[in-house]
N, C-alpha and C. Protein backbone atom coordinates (compact mmCIF):
# COMPACT_ATOMS: atom_id res chain seq x y z
N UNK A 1 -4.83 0.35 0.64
CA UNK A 1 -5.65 -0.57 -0.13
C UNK A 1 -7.08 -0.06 -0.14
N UNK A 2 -7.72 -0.24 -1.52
CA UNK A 2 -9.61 -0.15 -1.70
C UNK A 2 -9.64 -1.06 -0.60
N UNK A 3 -11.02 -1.18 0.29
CA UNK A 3 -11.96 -1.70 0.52
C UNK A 3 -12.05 -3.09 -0.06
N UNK A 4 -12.68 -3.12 -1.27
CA UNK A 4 -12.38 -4.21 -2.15
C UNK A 4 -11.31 -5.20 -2.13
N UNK A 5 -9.70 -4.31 -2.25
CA UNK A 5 -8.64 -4.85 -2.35
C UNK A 5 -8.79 -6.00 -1.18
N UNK A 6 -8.78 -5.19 0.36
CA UNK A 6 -8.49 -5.77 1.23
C UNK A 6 -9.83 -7.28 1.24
N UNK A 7 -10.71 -6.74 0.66
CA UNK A 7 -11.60 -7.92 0.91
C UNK A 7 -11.37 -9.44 0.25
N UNK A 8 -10.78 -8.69 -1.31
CA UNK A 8 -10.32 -10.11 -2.20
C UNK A 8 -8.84 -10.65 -1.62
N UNK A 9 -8.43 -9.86 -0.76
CA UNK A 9 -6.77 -10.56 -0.52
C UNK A 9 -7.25 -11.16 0.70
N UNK A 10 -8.13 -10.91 2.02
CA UNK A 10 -8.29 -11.31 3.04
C UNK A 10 -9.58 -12.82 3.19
N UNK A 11 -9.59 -12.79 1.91
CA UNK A 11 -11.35 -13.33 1.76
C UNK A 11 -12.33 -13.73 1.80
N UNK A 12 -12.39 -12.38 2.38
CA UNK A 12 -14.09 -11.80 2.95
C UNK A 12 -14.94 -11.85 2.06
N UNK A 13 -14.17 -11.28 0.65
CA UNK A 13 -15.02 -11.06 -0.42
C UNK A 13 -15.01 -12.34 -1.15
N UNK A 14 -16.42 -13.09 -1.79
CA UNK A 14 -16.18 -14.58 -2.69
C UNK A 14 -15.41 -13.42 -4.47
N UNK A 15 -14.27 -14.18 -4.52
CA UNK A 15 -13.69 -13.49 -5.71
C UNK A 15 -12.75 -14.59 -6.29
N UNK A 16 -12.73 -14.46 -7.68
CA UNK A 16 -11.81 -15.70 -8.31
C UNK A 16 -10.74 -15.41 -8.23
N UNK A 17 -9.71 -16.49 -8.69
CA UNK A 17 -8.54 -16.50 -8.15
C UNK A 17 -7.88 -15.00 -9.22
N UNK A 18 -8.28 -14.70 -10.24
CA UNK A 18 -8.05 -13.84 -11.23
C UNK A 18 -7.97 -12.41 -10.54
N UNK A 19 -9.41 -12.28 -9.90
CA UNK A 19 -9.52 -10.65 -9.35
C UNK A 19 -8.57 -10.87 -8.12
N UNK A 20 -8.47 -11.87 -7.29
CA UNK A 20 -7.58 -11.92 -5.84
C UNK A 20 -6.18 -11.42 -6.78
N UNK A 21 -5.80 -12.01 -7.77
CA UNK A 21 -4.32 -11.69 -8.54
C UNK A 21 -4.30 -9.79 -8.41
N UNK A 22 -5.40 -9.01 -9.13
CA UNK A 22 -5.43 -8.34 -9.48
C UNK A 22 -5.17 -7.29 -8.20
N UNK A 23 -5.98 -7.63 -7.45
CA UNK A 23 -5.88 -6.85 -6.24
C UNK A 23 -4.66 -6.69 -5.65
N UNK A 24 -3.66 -8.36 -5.54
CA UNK A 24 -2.35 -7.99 -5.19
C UNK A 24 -1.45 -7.42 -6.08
N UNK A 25 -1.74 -7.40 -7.55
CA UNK A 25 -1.04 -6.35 -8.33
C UNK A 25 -0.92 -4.84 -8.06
N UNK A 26 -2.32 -4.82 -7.71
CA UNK A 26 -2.62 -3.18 -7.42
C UNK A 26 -1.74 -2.69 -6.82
N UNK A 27 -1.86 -3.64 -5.12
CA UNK A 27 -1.53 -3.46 -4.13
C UNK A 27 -0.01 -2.93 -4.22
N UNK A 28 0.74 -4.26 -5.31
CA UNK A 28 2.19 -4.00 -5.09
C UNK A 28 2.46 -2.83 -5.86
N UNK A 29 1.92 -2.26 -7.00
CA UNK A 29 2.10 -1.00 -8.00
C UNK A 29 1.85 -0.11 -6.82
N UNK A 30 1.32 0.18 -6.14
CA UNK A 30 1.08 1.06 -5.32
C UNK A 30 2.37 1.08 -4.17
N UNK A 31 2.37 0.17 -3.50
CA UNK A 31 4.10 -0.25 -2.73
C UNK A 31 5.13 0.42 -3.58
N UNK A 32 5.30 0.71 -4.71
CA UNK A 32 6.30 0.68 -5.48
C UNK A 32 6.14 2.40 -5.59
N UNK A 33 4.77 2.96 -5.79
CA UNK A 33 4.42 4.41 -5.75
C UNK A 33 4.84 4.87 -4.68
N UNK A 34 5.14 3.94 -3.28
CA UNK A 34 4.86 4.64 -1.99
C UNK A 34 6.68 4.80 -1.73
N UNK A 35 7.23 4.17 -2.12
CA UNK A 35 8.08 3.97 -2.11
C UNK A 35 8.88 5.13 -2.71
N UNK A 36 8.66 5.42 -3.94
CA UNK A 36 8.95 6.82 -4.76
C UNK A 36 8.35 8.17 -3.85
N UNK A 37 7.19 8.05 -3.26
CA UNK A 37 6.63 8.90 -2.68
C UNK A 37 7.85 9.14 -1.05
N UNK A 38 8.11 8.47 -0.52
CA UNK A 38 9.04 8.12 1.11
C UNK A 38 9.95 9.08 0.69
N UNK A 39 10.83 8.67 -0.61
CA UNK A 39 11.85 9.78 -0.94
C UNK A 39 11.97 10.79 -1.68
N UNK A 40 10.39 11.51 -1.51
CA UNK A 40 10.25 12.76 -2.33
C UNK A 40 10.19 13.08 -0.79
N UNK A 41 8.99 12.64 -0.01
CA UNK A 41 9.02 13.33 1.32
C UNK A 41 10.49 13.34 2.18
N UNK A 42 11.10 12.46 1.95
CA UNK A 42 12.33 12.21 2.79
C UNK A 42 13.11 13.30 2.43
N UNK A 43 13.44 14.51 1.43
CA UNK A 43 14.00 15.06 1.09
C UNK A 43 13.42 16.53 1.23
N UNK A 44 11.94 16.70 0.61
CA UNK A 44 11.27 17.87 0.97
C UNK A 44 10.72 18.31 2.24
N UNK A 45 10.26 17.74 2.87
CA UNK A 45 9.32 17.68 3.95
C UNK A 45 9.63 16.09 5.03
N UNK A 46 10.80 16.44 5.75
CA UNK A 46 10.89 15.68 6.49
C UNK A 46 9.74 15.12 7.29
N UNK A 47 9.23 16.28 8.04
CA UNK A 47 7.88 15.73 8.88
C UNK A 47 7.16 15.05 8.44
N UNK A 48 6.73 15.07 7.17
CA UNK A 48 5.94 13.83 6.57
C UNK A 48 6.52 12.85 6.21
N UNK A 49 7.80 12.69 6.64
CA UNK A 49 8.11 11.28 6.34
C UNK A 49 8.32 10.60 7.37
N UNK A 50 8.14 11.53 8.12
CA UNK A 50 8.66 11.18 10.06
C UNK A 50 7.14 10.17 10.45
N UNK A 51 6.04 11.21 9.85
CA UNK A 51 4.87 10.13 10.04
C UNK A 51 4.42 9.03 9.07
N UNK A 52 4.88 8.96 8.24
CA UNK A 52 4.72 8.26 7.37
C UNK A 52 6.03 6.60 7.75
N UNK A 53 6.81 7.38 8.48
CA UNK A 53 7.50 6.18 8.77
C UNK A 53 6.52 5.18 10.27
N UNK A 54 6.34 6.05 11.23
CA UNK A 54 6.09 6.11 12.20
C UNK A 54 4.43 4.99 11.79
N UNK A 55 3.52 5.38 10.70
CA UNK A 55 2.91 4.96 10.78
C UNK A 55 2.92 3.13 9.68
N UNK A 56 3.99 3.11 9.60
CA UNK A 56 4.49 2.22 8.40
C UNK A 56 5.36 1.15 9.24
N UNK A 57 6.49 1.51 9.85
CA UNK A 57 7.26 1.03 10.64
C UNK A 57 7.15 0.53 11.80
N UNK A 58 7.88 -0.51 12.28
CA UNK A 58 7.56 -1.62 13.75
C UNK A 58 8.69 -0.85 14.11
N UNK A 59 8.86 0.45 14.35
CA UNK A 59 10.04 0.91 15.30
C UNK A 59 9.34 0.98 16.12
């Protein structure tokens, strides 16, 4: 997440209910990128998915 993001979802930042929407849109388009991204690494480059889990995951 921007800076920003985290500020309008946590709110820190004074933001209308419109930009708070926007930010969790971002947020989830991006979830959805990271997601595509897990199983490019999961296939090419294990090690980066090893940390990428590691740093993602409550294992």
């Amino acid at each position: 997440m921007t800076t920003t993001d985290r500020e309008r979802i946590t709110g820190a930042a004074e933001a209308t209910d419109e930009k708070r929407y926007q930010a969790i849109h971002r947020v989830r388009s991006r979830i959805e990128e990271l997601e595509q991204d897990a199983e490019i690494l999961e296939e090419h480059h294990p090690e980066l998915y090893r940390e990428l889990r590691e740093a993602v995951c409550d294992e």
